[in-house]
C-alpha atoms as a PDB file:
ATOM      1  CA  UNK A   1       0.000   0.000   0.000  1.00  0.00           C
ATOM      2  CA  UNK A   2       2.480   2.436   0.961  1.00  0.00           C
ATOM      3  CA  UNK A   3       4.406   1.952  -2.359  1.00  0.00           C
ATOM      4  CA  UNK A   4       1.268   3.183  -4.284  1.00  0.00           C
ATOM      5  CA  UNK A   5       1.529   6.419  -2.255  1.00  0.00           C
ATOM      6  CA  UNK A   6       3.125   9.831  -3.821  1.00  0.00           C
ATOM      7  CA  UNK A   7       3.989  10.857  -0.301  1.00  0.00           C
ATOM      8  CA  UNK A   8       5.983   9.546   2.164  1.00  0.00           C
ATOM      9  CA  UNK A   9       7.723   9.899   5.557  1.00  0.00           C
ATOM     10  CA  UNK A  10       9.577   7.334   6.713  1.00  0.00           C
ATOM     11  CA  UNK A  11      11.662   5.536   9.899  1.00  0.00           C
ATOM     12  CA  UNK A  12      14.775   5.012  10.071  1.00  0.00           C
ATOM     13  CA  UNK A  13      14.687   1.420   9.044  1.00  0.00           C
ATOM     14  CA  UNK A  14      15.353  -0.575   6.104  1.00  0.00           C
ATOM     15  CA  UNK A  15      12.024  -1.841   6.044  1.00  0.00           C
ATOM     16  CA  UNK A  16      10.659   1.675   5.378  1.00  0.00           C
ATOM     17  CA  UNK A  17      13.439   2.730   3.075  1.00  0.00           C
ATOM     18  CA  UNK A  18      13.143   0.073  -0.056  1.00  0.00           C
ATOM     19  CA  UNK A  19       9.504   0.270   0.068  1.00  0.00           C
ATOM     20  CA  UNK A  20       9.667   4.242  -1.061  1.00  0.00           C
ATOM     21  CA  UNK A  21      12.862   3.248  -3.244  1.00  0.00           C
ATOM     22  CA  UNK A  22      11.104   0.397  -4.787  1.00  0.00           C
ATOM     23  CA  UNK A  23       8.400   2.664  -5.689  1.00  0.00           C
ATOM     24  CA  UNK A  24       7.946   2.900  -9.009  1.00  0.00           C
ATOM     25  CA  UNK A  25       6.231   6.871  -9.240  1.00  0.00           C
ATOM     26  CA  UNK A  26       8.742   9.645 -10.763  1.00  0.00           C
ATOM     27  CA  UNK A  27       6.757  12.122  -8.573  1.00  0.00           C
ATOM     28  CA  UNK A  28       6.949  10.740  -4.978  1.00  0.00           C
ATOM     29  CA  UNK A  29       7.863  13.170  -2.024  1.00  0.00           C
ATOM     30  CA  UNK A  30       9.956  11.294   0.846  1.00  0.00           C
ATOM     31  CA  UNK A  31      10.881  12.626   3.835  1.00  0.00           C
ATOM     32  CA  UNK A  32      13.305  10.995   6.082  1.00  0.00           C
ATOM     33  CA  UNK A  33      15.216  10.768   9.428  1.00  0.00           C
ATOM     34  CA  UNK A  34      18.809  12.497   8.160  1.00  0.00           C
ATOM     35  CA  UNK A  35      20.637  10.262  11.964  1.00  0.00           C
ATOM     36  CA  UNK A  36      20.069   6.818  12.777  1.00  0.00           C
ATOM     37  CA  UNK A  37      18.450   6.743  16.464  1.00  0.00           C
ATOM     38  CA  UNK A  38      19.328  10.134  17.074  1.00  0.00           C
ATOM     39  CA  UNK A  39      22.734  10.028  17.135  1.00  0.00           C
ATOM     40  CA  UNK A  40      24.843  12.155  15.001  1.00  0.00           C
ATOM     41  CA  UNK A  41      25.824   9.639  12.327  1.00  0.00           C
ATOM     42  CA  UNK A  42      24.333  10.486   9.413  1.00  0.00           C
ATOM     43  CA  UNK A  43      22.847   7.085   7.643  1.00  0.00           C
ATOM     44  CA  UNK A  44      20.086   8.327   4.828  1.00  0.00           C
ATOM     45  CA  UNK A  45      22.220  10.980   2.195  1.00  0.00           C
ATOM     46  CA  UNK A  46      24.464   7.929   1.294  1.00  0.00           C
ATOM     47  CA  UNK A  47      21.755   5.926   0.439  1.00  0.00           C
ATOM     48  CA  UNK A  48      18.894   8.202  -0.584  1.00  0.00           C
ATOM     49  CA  UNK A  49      18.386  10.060  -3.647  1.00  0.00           C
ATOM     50  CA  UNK A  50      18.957  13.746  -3.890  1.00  0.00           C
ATOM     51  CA  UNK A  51      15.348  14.584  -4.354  1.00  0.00           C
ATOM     52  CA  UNK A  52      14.419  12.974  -0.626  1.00  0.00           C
ATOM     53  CA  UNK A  53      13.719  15.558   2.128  1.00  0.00           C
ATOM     54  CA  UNK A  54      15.795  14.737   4.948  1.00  0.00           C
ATOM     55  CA  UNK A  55      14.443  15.443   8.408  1.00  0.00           C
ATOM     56  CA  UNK A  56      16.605  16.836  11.129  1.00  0.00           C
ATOM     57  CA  UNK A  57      15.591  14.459  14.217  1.00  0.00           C
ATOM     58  CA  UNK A  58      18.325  16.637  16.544  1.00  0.00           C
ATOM     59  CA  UNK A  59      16.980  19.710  15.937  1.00  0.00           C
ATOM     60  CA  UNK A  60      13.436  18.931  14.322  1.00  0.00           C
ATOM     61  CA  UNK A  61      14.066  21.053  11.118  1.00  0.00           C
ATOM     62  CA  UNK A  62      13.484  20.153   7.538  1.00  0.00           C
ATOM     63  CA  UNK A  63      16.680  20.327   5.172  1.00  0.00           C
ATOM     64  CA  UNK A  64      16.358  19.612   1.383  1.00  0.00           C
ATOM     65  CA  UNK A  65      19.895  17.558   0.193  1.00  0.00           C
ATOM     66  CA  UNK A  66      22.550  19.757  -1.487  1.00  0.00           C
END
């Protein structure tokens, strides 16, 4: 179901990252968790595509990729 969706936001989990990558819509908004449990390593820009929204869960703020 969720891969028939144009928008997502999704966990920091594997789980919910191939279902939005496996998605086969051009037009699909994801946002994302940019650290891994909260902690400052950064897990989602090395493995998302530039489009993604990343989600700041330190500081709650909403950064598009550069």
């Amino acid at each position: 179901m969720i891969s028939k969706c144009k928008r997502a936001v999704i966990a920091s989990s594997s789980f919910s990252h191939w279902i939005v990558w496996l998605t086969d819509r051009a037009d699909k908004i994801v946002l994302y968790p940019r650290y891994h449990n909260r902690q400052e390593k950064s897990w989602g820009e090395m493995s998302s595509p530039k489009h993604w929204i990343a989600l700041d869960n330190l500081t709650y703020s909403l950064t598009p990729q550069a």
